[in-house]
PDB file of N, CA and C in Angstrom:
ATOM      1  N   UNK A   1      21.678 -65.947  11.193  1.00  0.00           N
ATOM      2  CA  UNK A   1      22.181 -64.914  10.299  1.00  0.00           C
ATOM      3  C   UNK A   1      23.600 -64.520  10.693  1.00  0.00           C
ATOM      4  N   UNK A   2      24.563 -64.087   9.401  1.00  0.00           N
ATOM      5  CA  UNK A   2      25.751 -63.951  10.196  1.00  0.00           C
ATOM      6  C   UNK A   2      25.688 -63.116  10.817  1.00  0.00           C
ATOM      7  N   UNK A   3      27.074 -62.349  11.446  1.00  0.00           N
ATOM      8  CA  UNK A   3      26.923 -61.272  11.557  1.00  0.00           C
ATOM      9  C   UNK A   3      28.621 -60.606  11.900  1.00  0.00           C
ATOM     10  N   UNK A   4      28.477 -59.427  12.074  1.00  0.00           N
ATOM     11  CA  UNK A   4      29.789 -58.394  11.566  1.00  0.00           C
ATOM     12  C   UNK A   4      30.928 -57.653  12.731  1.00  0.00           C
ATOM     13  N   UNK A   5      31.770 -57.544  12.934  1.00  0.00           N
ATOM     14  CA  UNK A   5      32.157 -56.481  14.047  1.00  0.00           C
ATOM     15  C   UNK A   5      32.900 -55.579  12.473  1.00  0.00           C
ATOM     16  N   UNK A   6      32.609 -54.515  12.593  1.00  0.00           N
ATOM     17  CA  UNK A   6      33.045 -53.072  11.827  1.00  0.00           C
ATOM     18  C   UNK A   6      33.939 -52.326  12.939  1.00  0.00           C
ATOM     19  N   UNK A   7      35.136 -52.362  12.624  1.00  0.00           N
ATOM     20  CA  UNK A   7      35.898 -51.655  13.786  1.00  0.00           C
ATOM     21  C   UNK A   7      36.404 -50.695  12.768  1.00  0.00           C
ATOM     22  N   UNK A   8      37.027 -49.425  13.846  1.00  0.00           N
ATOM     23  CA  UNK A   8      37.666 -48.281  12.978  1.00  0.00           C
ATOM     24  C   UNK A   8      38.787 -48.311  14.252  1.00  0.00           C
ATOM     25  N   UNK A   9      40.037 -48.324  13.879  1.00  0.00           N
ATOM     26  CA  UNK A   9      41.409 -48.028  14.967  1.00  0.00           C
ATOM     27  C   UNK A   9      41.973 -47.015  14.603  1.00  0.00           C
ATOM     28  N   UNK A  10      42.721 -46.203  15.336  1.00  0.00           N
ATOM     29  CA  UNK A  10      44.079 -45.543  15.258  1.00  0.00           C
ATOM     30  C   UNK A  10      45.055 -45.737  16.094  1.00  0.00           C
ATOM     31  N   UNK A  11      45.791 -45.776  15.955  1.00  0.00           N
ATOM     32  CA  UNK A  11      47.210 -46.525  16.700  1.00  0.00           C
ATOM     33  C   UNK A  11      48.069 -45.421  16.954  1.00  0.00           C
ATOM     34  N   UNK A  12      47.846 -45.578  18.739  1.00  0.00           N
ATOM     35  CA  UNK A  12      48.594 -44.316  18.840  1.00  0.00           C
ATOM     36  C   UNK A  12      50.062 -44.984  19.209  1.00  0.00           C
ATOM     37  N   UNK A  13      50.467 -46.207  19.566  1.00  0.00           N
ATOM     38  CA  UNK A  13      52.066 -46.209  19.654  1.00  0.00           C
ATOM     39  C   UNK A  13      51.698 -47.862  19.455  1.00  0.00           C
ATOM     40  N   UNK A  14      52.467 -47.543  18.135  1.00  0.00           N
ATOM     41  CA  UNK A  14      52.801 -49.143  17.162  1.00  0.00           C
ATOM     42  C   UNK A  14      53.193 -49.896  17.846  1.00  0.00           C
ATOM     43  N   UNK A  15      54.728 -49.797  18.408  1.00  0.00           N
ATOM     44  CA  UNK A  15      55.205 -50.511  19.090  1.00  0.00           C
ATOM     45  C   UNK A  15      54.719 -51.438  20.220  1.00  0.00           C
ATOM     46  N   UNK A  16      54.027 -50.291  20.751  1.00  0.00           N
ATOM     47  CA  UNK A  16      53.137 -51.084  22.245  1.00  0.00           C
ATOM     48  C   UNK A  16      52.160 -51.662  21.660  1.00  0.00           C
ATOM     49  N   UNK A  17      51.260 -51.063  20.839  1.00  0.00           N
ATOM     50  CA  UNK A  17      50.124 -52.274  19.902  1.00  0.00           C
ATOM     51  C   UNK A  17      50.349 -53.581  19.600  1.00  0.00           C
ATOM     52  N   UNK A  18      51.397 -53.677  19.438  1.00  0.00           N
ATOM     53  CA  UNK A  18      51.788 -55.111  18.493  1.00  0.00           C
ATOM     54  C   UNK A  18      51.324 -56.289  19.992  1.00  0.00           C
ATOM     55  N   UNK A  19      51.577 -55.741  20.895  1.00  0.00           N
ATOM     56  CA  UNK A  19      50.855 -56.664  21.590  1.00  0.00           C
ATOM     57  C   UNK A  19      49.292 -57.272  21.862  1.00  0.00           C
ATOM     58  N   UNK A  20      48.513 -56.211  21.077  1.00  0.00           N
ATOM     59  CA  UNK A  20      46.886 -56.801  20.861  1.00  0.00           C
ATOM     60  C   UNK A  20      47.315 -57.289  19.562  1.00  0.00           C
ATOM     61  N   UNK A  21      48.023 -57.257  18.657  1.00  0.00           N
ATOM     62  CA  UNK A  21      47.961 -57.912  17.385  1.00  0.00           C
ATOM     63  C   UNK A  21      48.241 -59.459  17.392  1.00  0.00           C
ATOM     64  N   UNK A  22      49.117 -59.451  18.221  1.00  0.00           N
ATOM     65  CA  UNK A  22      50.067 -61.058  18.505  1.00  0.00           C
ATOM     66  C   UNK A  22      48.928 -61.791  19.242  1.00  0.00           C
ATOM     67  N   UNK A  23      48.114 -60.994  20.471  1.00  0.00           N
ATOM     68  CA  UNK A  23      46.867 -61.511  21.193  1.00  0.00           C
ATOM     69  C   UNK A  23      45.554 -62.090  20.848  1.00  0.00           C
ATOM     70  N   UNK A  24      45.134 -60.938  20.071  1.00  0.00           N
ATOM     71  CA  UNK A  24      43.863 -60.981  19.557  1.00  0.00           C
ATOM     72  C   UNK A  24      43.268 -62.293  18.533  1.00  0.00           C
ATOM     73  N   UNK A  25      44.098 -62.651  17.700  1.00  0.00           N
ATOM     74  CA  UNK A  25      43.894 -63.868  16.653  1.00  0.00           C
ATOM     75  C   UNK A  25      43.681 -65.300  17.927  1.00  0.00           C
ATOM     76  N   UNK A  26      43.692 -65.130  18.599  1.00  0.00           N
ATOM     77  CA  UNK A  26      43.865 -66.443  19.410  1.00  0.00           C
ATOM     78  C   UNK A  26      42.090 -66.244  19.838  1.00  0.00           C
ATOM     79  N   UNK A  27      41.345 -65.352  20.027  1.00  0.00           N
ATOM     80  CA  UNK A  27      40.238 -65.137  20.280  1.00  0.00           C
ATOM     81  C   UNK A  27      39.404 -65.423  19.065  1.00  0.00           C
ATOM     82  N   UNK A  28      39.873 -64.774  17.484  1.00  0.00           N
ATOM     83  CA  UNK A  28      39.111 -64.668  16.089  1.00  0.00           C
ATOM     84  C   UNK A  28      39.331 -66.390  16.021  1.00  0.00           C
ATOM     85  N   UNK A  29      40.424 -67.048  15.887  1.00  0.00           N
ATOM     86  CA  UNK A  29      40.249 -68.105  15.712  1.00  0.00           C
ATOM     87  C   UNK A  29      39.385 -69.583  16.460  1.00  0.00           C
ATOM     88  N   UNK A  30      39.470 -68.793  17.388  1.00  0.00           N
ATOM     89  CA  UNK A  30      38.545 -69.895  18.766  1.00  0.00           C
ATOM     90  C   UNK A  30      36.893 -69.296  18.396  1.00  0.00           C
ATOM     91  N   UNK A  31      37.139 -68.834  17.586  1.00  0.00           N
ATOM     92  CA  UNK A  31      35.472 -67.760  17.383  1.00  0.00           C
ATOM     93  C   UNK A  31      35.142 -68.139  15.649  1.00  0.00           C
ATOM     94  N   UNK A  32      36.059 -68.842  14.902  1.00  0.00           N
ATOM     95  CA  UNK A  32      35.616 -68.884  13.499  1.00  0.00           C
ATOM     96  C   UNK A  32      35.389 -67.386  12.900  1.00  0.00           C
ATOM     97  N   UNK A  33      36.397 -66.995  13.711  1.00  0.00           N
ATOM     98  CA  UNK A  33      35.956 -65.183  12.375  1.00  0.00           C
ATOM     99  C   UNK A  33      36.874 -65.327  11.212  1.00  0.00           C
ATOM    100  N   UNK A  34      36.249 -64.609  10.092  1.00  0.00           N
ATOM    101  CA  UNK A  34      36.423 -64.083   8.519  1.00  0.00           C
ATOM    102  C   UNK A  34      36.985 -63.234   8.604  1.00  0.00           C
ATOM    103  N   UNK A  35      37.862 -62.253   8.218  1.00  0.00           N
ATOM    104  CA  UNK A  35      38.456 -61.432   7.920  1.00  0.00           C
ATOM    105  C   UNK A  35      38.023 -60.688   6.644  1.00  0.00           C
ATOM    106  N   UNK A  36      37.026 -60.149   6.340  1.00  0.00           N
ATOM    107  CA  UNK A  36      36.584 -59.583   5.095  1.00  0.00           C
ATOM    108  C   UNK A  36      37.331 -58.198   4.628  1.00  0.00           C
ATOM    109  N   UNK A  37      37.836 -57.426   5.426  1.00  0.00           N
ATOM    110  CA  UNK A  37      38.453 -55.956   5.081  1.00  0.00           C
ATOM    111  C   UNK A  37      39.295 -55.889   6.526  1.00  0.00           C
ATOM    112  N   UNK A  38      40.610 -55.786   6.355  1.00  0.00           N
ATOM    113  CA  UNK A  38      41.586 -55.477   7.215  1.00  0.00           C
ATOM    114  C   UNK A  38      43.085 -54.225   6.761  1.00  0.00           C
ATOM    115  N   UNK A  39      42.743 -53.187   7.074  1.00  0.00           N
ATOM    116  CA  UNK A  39      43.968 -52.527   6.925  1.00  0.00           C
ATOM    117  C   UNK A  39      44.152 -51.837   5.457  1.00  0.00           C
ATOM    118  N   UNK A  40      43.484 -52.115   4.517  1.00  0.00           N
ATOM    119  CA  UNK A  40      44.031 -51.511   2.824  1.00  0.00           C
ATOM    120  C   UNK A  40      43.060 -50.367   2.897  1.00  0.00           C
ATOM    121  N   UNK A  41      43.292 -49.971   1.543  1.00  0.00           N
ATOM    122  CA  UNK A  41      43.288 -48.433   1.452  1.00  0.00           C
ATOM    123  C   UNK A  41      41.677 -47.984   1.397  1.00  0.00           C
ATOM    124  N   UNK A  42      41.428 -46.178   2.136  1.00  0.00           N
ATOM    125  CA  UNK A  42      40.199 -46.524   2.321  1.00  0.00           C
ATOM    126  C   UNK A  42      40.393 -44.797   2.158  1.00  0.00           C
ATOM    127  N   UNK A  43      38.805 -44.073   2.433  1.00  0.00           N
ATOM    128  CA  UNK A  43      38.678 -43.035   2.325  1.00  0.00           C
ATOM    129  C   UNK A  43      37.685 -42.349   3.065  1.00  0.00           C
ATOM    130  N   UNK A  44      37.468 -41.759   3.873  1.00  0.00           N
ATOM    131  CA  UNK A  44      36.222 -41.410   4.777  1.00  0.00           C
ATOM    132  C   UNK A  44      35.950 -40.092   4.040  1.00  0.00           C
ATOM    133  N   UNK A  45      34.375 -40.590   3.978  1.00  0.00           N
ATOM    134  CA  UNK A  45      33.691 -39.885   3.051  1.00  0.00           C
ATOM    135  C   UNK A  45      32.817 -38.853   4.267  1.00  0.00           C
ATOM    136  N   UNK A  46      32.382 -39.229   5.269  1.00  0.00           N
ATOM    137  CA  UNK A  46      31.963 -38.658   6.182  1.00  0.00           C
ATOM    138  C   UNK A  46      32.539 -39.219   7.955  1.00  0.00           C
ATOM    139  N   UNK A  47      31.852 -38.265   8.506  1.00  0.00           N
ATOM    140  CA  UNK A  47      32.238 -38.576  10.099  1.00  0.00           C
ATOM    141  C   UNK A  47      33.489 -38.516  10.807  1.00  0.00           C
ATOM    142  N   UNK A  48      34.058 -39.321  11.752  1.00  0.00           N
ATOM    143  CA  UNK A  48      35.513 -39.154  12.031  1.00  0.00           C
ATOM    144  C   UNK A  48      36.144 -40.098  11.174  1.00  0.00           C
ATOM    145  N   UNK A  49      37.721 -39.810  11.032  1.00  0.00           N
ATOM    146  CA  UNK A  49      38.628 -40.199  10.346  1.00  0.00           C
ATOM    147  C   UNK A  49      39.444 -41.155  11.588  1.00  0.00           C
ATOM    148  N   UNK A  50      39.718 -42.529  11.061  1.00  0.00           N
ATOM    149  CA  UNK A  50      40.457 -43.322  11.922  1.00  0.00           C
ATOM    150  C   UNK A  50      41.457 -43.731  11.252  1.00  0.00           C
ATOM    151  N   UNK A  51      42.695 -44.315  11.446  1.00  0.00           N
ATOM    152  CA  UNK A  51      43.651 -45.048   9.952  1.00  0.00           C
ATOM    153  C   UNK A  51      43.318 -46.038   9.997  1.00  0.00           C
ATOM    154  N   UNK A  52      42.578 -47.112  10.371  1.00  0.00           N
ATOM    155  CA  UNK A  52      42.956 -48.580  10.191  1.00  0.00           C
ATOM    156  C   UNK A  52      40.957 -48.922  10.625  1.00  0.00           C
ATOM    157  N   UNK A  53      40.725 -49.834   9.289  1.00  0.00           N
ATOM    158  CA  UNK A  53      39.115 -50.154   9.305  1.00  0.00           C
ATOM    159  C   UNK A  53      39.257 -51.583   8.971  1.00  0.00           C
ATOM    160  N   UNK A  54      38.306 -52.112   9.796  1.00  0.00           N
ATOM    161  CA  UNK A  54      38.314 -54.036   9.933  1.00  0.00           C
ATOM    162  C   UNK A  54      37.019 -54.210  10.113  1.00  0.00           C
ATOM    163  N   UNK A  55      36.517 -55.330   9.274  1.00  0.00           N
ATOM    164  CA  UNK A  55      35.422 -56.188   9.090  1.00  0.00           C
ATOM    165  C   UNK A  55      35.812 -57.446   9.010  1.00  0.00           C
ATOM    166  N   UNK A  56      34.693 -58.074  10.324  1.00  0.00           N
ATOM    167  CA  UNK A  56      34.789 -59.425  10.917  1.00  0.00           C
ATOM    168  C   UNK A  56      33.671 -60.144  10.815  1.00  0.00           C
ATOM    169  N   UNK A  57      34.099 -61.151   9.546  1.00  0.00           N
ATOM    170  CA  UNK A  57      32.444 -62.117   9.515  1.00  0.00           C
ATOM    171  C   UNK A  57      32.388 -63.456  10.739  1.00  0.00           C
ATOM    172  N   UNK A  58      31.111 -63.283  10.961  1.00  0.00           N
ATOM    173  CA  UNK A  58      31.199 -64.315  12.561  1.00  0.00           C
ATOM    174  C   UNK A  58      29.805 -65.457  12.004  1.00  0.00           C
ATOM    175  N   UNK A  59      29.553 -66.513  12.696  1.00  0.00           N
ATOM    176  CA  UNK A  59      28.749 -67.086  12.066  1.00  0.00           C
ATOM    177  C   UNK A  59      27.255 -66.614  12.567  1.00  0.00           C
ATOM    178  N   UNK A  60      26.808 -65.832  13.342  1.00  0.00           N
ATOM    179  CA  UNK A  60      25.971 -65.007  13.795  1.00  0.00           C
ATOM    180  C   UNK A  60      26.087 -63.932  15.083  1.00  0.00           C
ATOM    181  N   UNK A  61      25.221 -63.435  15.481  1.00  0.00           N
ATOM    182  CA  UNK A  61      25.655 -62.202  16.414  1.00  0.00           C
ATOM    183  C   UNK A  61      25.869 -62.880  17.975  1.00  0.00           C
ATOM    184  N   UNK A  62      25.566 -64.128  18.080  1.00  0.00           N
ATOM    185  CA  UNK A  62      25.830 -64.468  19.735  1.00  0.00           C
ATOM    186  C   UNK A  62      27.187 -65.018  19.720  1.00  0.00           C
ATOM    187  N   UNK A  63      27.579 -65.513  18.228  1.00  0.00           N
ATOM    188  CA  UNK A  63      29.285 -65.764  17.957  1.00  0.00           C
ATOM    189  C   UNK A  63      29.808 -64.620  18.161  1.00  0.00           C
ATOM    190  N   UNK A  64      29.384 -63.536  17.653  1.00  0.00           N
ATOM    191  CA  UNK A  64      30.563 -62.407  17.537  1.00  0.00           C
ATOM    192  C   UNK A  64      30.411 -62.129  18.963  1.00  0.00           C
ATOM    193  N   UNK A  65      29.466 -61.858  19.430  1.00  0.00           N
ATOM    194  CA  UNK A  65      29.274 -61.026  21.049  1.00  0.00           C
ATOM    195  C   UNK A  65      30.139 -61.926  22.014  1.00  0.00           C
ATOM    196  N   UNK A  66      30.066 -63.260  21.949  1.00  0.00           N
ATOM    197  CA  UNK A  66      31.138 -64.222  22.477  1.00  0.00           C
ATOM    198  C   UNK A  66      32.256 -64.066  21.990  1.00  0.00           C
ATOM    199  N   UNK A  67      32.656 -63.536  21.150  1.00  0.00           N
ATOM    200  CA  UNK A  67      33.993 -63.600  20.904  1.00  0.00           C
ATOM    201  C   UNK A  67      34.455 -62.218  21.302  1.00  0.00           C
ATOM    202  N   UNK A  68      34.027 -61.278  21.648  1.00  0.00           N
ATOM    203  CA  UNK A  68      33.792 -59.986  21.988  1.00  0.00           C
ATOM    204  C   UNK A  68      34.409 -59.791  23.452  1.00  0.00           C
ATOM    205  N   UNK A  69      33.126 -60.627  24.410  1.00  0.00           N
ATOM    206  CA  UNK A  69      33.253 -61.087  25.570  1.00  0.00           C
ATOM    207  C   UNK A  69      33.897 -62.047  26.095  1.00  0.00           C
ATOM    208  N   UNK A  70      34.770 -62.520  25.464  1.00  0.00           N
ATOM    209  CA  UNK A  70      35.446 -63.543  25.739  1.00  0.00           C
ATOM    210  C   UNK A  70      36.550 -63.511  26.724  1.00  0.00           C
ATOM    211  N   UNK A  71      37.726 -64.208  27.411  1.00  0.00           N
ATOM    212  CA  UNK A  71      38.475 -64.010  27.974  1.00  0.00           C
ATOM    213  C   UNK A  71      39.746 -63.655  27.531  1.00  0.00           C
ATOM    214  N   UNK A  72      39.603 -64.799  26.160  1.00  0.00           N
ATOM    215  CA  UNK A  72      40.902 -64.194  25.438  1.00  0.00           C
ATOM    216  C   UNK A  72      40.672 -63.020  24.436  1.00  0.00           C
ATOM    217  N   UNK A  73      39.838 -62.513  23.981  1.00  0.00           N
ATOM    218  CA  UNK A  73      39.950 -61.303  23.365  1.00  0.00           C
ATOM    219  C   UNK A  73      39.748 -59.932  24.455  1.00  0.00           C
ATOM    220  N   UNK A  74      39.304 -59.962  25.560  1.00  0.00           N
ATOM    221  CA  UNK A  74      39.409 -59.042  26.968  1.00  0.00           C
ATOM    222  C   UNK A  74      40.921 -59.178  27.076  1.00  0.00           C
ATOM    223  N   UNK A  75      41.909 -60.300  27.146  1.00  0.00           N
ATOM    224  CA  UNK A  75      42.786 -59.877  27.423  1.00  0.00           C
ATOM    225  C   UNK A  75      43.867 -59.326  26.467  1.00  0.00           C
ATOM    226  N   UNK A  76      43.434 -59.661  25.017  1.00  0.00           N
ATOM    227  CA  UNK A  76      43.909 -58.745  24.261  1.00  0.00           C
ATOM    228  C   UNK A  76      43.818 -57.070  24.071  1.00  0.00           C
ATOM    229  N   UNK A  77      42.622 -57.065  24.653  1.00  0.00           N
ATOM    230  CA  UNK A  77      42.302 -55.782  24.172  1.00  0.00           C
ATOM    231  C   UNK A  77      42.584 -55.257  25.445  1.00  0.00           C
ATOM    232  N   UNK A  78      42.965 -55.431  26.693  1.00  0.00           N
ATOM    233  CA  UNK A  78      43.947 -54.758  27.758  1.00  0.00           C
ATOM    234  C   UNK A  78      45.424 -53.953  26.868  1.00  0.00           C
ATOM    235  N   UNK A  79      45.799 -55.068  25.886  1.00  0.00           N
ATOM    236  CA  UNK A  79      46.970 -55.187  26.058  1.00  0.00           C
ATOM    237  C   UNK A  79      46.718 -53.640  24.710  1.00  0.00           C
ATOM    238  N   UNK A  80      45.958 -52.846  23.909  1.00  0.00           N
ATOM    239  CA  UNK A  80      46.144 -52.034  23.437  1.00  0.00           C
ATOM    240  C   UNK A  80      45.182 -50.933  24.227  1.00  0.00           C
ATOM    241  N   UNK A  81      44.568 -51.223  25.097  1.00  0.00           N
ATOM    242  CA  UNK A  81      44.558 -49.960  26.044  1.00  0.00           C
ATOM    243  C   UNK A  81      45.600 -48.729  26.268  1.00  0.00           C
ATOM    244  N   UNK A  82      45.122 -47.827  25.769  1.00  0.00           N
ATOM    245  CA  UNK A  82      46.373 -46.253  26.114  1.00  0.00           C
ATOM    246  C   UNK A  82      46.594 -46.056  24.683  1.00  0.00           C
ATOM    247  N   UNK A  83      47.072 -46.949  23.822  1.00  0.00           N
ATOM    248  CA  UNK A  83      47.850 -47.213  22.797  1.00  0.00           C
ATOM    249  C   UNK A  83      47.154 -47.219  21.225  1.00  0.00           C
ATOM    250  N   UNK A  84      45.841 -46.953  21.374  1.00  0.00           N
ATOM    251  CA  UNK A  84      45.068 -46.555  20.277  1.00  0.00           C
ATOM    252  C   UNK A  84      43.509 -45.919  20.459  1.00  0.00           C
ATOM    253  N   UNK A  85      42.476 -45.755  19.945  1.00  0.00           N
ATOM    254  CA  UNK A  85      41.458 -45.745  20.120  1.00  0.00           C
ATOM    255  C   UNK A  85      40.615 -46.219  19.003  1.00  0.00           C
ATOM    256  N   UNK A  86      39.807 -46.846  19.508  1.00  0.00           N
ATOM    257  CA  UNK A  86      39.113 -47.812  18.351  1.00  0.00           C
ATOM    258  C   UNK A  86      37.562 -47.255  19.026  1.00  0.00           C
ATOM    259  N   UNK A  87      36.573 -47.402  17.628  1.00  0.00           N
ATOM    260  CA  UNK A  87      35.005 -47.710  17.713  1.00  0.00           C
ATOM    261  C   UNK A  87      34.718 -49.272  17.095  1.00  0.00           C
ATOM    262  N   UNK A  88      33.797 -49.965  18.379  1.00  0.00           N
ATOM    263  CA  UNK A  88      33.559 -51.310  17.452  1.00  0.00           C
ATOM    264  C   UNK A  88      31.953 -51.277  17.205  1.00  0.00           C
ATOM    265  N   UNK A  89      31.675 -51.868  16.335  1.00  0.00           N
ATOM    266  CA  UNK A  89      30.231 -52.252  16.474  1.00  0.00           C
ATOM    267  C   UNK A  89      29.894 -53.357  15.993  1.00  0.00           C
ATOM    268  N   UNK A  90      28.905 -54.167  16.525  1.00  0.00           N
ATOM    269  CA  UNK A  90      28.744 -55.702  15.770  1.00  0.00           C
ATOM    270  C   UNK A  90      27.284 -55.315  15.158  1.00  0.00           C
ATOM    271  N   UNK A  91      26.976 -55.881  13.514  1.00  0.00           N
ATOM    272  CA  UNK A  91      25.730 -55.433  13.244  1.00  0.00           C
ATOM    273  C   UNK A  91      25.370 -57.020  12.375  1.00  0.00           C
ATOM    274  N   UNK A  92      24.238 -56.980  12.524  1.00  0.00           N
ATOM    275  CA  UNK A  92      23.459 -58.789  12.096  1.00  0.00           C
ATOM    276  C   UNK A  92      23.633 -58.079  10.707  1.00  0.00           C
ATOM    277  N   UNK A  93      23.922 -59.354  10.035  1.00  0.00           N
ATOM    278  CA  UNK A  93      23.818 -59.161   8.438  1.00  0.00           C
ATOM    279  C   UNK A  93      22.574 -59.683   8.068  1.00  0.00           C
ATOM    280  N   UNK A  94      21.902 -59.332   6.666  1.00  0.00           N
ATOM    281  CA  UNK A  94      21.024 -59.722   6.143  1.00  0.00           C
ATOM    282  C   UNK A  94      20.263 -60.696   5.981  1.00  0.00           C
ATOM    283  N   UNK A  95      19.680 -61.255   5.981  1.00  0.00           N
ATOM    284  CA  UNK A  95      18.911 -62.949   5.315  1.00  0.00           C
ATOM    285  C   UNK A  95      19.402 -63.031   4.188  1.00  0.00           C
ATOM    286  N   UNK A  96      19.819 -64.633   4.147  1.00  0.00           N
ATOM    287  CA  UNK A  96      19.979 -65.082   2.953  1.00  0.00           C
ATOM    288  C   UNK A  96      21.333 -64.952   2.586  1.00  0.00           C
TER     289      UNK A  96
END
């Protein structure tokens, strides 16, 4: 079954971010991730408010958790440490 990482970011200094941005694709691509919702316009209807919401199709949940755990996405995600705060969660998608 596939399955999802649902992230919510806020970016607290752009500038220094751009270094998980330039990083991170080197991990999605060694991982076969989808890009289903990245960055366009959105509205929180409940809970906390983040600016920036991403959905990642993976070809199931031990893909995404590997790509999660990986070396090259750990060392991306050093590189926006301080510099934003994100919630991730990976959730199995449906049958079928």
């Amino acid at each position: 079954m596939t399955a999802y990482w649902i992230a919510h970011v806020t970016v607290l200094d752009a500038d220094k971010y751009k270094g998980y941005t330039d990083a991170a694709p080197e991990a999605f691509k060694k991982y076969g991730a989808v890009f289903l919702a990245r960055g366009g316009a959105y509205e929180v209807l409940e809970g906390a408010a983040f600016q920036r919401h991403v959905v990642i199709q993976f070809k199931d949940m031990e893909t995404a958790l590997a790509c999660y755990h990986s070396p090259e996405y750990q060392a991306a995600r050093a590189k926006r440490e301080g510099y934003s705060t994100a919630q991730i969660t990976i959730v199995e998608g449906l049958p079928g």
